[in-house]
C-alpha atoms as a PDB file:
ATOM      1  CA  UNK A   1     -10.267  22.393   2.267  1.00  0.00           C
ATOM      2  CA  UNK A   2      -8.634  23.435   5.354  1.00  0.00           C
ATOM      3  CA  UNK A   3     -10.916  27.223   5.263  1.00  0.00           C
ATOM      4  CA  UNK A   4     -10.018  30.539   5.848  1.00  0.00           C
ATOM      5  CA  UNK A   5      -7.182  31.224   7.864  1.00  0.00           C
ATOM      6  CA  UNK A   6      -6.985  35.192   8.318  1.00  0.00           C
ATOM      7  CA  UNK A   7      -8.299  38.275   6.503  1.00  0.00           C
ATOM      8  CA  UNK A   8      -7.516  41.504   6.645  1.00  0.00           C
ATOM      9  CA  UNK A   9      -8.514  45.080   5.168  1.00  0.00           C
ATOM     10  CA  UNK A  10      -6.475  46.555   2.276  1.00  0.00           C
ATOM     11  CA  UNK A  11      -6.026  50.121   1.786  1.00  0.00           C
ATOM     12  CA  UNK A  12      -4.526  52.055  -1.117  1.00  0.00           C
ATOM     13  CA  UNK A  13      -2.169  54.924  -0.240  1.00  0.00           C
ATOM     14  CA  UNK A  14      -4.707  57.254   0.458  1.00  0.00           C
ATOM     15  CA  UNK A  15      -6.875  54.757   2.715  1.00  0.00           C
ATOM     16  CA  UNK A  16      -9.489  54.262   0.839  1.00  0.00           C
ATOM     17  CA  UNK A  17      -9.956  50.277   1.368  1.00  0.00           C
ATOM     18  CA  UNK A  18      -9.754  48.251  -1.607  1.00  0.00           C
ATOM     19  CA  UNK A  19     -11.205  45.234  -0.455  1.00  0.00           C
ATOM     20  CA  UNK A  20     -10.429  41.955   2.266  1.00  0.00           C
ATOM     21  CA  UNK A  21      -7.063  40.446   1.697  1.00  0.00           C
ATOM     22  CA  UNK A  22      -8.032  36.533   2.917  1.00  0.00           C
ATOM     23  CA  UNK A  23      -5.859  33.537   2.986  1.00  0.00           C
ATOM     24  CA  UNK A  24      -7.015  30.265   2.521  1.00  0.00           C
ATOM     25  CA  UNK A  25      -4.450  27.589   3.063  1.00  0.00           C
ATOM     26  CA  UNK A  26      -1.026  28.865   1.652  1.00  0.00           C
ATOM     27  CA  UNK A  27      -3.094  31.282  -1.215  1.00  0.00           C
ATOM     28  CA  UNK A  28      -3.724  34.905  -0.280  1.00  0.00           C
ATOM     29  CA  UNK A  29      -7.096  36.082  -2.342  1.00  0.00           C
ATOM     30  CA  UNK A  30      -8.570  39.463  -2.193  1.00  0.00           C
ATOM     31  CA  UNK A  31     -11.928  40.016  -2.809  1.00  0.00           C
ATOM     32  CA  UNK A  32     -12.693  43.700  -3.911  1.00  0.00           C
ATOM     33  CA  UNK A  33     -15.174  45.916  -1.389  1.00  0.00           C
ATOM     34  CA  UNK A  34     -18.152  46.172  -4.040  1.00  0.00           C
ATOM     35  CA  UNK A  35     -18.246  42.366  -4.332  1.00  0.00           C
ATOM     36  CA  UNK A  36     -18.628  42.364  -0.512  1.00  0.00           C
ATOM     37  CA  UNK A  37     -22.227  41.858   0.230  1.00  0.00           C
ATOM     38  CA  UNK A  38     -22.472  41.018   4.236  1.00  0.00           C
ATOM     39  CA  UNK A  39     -20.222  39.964   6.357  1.00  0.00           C
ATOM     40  CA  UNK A  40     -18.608  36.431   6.715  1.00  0.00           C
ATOM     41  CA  UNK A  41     -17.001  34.140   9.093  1.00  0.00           C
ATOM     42  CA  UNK A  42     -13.594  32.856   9.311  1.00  0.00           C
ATOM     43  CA  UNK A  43     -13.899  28.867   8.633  1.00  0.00           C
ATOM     44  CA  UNK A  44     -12.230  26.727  11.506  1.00  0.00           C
ATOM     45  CA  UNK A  45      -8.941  25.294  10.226  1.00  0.00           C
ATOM     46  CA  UNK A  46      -9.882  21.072  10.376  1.00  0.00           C
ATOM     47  CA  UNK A  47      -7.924  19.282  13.359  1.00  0.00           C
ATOM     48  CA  UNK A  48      -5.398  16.494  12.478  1.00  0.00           C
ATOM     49  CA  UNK A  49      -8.397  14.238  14.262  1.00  0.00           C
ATOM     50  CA  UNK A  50     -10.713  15.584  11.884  1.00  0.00           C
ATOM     51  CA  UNK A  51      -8.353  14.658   9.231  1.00  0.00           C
ATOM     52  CA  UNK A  52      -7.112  10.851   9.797  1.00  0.00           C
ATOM     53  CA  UNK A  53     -10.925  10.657  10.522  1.00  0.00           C
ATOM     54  CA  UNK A  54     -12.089  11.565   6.791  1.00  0.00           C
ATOM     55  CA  UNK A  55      -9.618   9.058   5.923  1.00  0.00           C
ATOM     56  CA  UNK A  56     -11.975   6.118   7.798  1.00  0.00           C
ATOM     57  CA  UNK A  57     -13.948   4.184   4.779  1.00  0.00           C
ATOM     58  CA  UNK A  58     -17.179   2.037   4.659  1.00  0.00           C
ATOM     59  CA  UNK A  59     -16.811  -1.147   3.344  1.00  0.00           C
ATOM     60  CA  UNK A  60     -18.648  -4.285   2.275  1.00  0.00           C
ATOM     61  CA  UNK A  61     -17.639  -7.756   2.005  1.00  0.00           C
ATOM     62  CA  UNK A  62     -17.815  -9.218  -1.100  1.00  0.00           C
ATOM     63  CA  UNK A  63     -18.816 -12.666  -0.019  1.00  0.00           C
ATOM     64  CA  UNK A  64     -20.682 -13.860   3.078  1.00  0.00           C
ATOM     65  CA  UNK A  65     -18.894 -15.629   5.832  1.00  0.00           C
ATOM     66  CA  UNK A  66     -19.521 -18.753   5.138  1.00  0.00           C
ATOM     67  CA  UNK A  67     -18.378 -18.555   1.360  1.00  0.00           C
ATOM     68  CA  UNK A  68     -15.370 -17.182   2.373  1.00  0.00           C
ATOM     69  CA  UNK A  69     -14.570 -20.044   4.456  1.00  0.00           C
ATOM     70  CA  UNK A  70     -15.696 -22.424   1.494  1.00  0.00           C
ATOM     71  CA  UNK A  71     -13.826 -21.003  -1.076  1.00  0.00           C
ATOM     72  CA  UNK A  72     -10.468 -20.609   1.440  1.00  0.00           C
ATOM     73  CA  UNK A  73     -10.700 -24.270   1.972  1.00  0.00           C
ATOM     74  CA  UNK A  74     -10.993 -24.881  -2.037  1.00  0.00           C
ATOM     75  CA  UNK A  75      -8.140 -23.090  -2.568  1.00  0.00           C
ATOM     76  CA  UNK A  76      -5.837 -24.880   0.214  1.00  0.00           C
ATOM     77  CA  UNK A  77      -6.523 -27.872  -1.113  1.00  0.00           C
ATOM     78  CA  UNK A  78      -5.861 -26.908  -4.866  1.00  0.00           C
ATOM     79  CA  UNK A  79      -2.450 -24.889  -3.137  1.00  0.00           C
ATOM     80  CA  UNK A  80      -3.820 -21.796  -4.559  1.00  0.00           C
ATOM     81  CA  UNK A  81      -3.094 -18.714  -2.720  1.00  0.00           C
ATOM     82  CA  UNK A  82      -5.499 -15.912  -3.626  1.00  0.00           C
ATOM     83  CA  UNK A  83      -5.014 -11.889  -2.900  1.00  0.00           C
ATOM     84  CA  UNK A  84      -8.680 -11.531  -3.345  1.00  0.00           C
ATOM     85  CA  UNK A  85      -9.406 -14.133  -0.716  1.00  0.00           C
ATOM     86  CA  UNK A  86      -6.708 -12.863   1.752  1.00  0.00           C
ATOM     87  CA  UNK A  87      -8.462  -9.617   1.642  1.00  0.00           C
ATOM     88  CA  UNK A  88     -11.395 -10.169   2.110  1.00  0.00           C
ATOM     89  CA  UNK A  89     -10.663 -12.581   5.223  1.00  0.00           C
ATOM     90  CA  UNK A  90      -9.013  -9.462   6.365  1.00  0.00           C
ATOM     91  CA  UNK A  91     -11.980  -7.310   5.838  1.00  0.00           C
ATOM     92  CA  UNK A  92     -14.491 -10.248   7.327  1.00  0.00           C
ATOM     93  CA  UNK A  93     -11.746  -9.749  10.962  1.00  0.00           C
ATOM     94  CA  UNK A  94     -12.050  -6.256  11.206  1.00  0.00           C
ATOM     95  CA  UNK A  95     -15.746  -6.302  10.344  1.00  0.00           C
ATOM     96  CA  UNK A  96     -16.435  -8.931  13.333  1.00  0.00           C
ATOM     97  CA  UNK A  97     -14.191  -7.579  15.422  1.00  0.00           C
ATOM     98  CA  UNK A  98     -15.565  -3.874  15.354  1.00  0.00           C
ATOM     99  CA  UNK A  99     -12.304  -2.539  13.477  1.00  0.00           C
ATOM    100  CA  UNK A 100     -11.567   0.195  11.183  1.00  0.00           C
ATOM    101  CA  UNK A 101     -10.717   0.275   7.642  1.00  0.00           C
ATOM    102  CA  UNK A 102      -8.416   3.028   6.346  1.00  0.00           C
ATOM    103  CA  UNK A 103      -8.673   4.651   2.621  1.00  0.00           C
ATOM    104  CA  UNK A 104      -5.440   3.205   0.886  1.00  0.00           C
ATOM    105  CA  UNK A 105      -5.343   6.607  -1.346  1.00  0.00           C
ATOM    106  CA  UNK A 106      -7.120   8.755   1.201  1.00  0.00           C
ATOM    107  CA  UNK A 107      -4.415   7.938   3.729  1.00  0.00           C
ATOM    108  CA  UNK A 108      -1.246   8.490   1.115  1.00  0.00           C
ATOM    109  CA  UNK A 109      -3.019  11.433   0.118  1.00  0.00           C
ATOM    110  CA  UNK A 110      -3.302  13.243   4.277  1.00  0.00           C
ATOM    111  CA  UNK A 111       0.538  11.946   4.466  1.00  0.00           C
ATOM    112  CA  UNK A 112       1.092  13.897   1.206  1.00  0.00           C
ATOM    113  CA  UNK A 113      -0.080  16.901   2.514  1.00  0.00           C
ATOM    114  CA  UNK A 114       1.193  16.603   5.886  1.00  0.00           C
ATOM    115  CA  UNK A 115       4.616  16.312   5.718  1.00  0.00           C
ATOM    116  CA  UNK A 116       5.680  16.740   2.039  1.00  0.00           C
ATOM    117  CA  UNK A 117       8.521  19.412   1.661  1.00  0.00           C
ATOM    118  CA  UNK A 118      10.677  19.360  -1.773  1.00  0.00           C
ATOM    119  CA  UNK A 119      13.810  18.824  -2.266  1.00  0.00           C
ATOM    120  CA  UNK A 120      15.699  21.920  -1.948  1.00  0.00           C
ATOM    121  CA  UNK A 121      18.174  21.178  -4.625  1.00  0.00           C
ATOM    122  CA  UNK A 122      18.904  18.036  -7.266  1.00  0.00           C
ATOM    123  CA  UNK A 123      21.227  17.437  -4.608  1.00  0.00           C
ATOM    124  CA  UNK A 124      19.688  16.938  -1.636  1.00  0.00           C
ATOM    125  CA  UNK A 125      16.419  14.901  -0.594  1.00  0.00           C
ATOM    126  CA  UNK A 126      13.614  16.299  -0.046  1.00  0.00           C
ATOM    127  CA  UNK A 127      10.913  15.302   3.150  1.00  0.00           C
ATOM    128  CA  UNK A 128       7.942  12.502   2.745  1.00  0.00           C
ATOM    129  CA  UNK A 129       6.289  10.059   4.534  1.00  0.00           C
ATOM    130  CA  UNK A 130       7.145   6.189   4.030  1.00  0.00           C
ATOM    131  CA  UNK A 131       5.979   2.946   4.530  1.00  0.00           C
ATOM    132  CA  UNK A 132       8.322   0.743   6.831  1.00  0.00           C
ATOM    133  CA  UNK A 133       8.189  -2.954   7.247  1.00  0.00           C
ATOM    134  CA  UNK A 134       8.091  -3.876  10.797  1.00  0.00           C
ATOM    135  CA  UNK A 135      10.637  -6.606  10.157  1.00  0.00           C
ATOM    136  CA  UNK A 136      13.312  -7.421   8.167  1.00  0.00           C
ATOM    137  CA  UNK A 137      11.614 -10.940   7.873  1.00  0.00           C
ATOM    138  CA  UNK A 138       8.391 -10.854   6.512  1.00  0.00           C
ATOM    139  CA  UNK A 139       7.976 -11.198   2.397  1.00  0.00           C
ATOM    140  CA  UNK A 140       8.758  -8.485   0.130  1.00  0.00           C
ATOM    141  CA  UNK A 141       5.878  -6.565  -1.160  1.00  0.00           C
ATOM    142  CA  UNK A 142       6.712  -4.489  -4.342  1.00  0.00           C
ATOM    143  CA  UNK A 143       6.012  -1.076  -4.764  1.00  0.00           C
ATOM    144  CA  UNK A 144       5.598  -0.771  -0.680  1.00  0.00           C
ATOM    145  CA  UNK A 145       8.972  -0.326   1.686  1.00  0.00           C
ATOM    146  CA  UNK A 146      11.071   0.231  -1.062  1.00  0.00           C
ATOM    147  CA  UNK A 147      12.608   2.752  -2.956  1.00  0.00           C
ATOM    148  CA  UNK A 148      15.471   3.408  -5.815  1.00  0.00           C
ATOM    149  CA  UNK A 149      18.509   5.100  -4.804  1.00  0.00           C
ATOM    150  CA  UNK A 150      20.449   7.465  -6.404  1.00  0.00           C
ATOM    151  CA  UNK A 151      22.011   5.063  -8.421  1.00  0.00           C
ATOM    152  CA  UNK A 152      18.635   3.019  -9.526  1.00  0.00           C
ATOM    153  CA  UNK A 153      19.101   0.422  -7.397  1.00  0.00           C
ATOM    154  CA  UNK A 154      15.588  -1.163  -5.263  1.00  0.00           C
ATOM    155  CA  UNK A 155      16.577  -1.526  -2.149  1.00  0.00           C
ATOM    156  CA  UNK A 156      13.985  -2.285   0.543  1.00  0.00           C
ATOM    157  CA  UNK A 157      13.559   0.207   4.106  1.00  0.00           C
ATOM    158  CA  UNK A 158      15.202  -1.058   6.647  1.00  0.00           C
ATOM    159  CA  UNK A 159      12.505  -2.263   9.568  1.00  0.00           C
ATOM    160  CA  UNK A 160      10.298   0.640  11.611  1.00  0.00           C
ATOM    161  CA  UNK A 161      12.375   1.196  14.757  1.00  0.00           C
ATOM    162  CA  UNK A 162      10.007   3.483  16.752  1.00  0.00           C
ATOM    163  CA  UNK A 163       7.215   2.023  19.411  1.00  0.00           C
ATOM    164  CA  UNK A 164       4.342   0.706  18.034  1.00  0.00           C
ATOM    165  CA  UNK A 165       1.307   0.579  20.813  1.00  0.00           C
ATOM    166  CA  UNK A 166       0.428  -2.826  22.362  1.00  0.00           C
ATOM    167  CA  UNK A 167      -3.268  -2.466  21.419  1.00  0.00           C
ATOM    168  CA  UNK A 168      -1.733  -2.522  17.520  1.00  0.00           C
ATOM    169  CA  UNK A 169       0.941  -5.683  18.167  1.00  0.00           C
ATOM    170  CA  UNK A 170      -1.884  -7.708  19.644  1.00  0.00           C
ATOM    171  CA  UNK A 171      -4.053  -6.739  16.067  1.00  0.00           C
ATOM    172  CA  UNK A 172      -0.819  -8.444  14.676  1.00  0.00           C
ATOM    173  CA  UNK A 173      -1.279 -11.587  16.083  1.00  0.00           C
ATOM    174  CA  UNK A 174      -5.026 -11.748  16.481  1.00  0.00           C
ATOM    175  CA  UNK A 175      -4.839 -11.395  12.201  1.00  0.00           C
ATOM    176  CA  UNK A 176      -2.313 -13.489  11.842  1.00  0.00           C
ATOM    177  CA  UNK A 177      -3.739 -16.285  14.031  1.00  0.00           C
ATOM    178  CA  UNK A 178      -7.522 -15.468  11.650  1.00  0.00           C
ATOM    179  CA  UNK A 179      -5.729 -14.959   8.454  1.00  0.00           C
ATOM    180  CA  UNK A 180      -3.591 -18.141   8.889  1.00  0.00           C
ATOM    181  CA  UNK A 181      -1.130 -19.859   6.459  1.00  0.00           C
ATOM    182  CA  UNK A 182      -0.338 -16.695   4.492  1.00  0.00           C
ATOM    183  CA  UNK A 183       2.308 -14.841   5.252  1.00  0.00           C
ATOM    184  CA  UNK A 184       1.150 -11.220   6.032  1.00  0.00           C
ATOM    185  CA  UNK A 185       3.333  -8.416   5.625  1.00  0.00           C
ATOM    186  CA  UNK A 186       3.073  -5.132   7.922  1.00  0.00           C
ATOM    187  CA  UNK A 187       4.024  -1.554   7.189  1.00  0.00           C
ATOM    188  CA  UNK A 188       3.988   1.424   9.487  1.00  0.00           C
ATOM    189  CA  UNK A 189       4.421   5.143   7.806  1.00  0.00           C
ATOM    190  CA  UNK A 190       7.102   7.052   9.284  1.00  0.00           C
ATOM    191  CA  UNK A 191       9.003  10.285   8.361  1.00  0.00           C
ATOM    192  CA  UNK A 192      12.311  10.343   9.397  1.00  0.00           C
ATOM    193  CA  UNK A 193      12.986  13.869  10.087  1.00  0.00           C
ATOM    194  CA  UNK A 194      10.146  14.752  12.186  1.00  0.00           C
ATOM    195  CA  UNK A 195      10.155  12.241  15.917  1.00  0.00           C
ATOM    196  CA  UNK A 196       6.572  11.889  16.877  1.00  0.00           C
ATOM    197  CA  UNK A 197       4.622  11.746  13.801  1.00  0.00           C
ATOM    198  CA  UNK A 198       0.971  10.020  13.610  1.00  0.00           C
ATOM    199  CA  UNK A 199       1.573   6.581  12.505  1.00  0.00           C
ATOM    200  CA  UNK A 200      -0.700   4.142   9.973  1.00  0.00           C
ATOM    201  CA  UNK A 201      -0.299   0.726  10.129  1.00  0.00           C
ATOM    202  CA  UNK A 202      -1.299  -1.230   6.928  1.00  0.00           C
ATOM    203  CA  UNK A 203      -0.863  -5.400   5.937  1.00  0.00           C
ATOM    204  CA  UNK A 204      -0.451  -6.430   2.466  1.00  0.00           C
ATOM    205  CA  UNK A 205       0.761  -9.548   0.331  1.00  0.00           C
ATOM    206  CA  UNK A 206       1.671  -9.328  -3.284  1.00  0.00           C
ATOM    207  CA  UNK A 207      -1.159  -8.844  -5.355  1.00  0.00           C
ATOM    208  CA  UNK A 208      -2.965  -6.929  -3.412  1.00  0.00           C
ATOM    209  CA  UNK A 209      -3.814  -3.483  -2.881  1.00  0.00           C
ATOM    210  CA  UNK A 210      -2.758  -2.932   1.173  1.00  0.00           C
ATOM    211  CA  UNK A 211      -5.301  -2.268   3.797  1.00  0.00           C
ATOM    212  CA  UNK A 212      -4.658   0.258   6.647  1.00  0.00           C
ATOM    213  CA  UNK A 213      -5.744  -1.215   9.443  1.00  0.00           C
ATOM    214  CA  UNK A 214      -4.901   0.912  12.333  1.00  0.00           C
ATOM    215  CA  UNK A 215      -3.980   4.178  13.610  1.00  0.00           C
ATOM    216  CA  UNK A 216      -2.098   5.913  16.576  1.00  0.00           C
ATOM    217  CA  UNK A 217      -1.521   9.718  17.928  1.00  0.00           C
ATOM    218  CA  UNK A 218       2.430   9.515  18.501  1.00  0.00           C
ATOM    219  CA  UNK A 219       4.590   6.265  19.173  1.00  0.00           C
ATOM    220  CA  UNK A 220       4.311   5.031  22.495  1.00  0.00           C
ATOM    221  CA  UNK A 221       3.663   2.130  24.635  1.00  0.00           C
ATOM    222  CA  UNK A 222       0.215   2.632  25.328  1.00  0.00           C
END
């Protein structure tokens, strides 16, 4: 609920005032005079901060350390590759490493309301945000960095092309060196019209649900 936003007095023609025209987000609401009983105070609009920060979950390992590592070396030597395992060796990193986890939904949901605009016509696209693979090598991950065209073709996103901060390439590695002998895919949200927006960066392997990791203002160096 992003609050009130502005109010003002209505009058009719004669100027006697028929109540307080207030709008909250994009919807105006009047609320009649009589049903006014003291005054009230405009509610702050929430801060993009405020925002990505609702976004931050709580989460709990399934397993304890040291069963993770058991069962990971079970499955290596059965050449089993489990999504259940690979996430929760990525949850165990970010959990000893003092890391954030990201609401999947929570995140696609701000994005959503950020920076959706409709299409203004069947014949032109409208504006969202999408997931990007950082390279044009790492495995395919369905339903994530790709899209049907016009003519219902998949075809996969070509690779992010903006900065991404060196605190977030050295998470990269540091996961990849934990979570080793999977392949790990990484996606960064971008939308293409619009040159600085705030960036998510999320790893994922088929058949599992992808975990958003990390977070920057605007693409730079830093």
């Amino acid at each position: 609920m992003f609050g009130i936003k502005k109010k003002e007095i209505v009058h009719d023609i004669e100027g006697n005032t028929l109540g307080t025209m207030v709008k909250v987000a994009d919807t105006k609401l009047l609320i009649h005079a009589e049903d006014i009983e003291e005054e009230f105070e405009v509610a702050p609009e929430k801060s993009i901060a405020q925002m990505v920060e609702e976004t931050v979950t709580q989460f709990e390992l399934q397993l304890a350390e040291e069963d993770i590592l058991e069962y990971e070396k079970a499955s290596n030597d059965a050449g089993f590759l489990s999504p259940a395992l690979v996430r929760e060796k990525i949850l165990l990193f970010q959990k000893k490493n003092g890391k954030r986890i990201y609401d999947w939904n929570a995140v696609n949901t701000f994005l959503h309301k950020m920076y959706y605009k409709p299409a203004p016509s069947n014949y032109e696209s409208g504006q969202e945000s999408q997931w990007f693979p950082i390279n044009d090598k790492q495995p395919r991950v369905p339903d994530i960095g790709e899209y049907y065209n016009w003519g219902g073709d998949l075809v996969t996103r070509k690779a992010y092309k903006k900065e991404i901060p060196l605190k977030s390439l050295k998470l990269i590695k540091e996961l990849n060196d934990f979570v080793s002998g999977v392949d790990l895919s990484y996606f960064v949200n971008d939308v293409v019209e619009i040159p600085k927006p705030d960036p998510f960066l999320c790893v994922a392997i088929d058949g599992m649900e992808p975990i958003v990791i990390d977070h920057w203002d605007e693409p730079d160096f830093k």
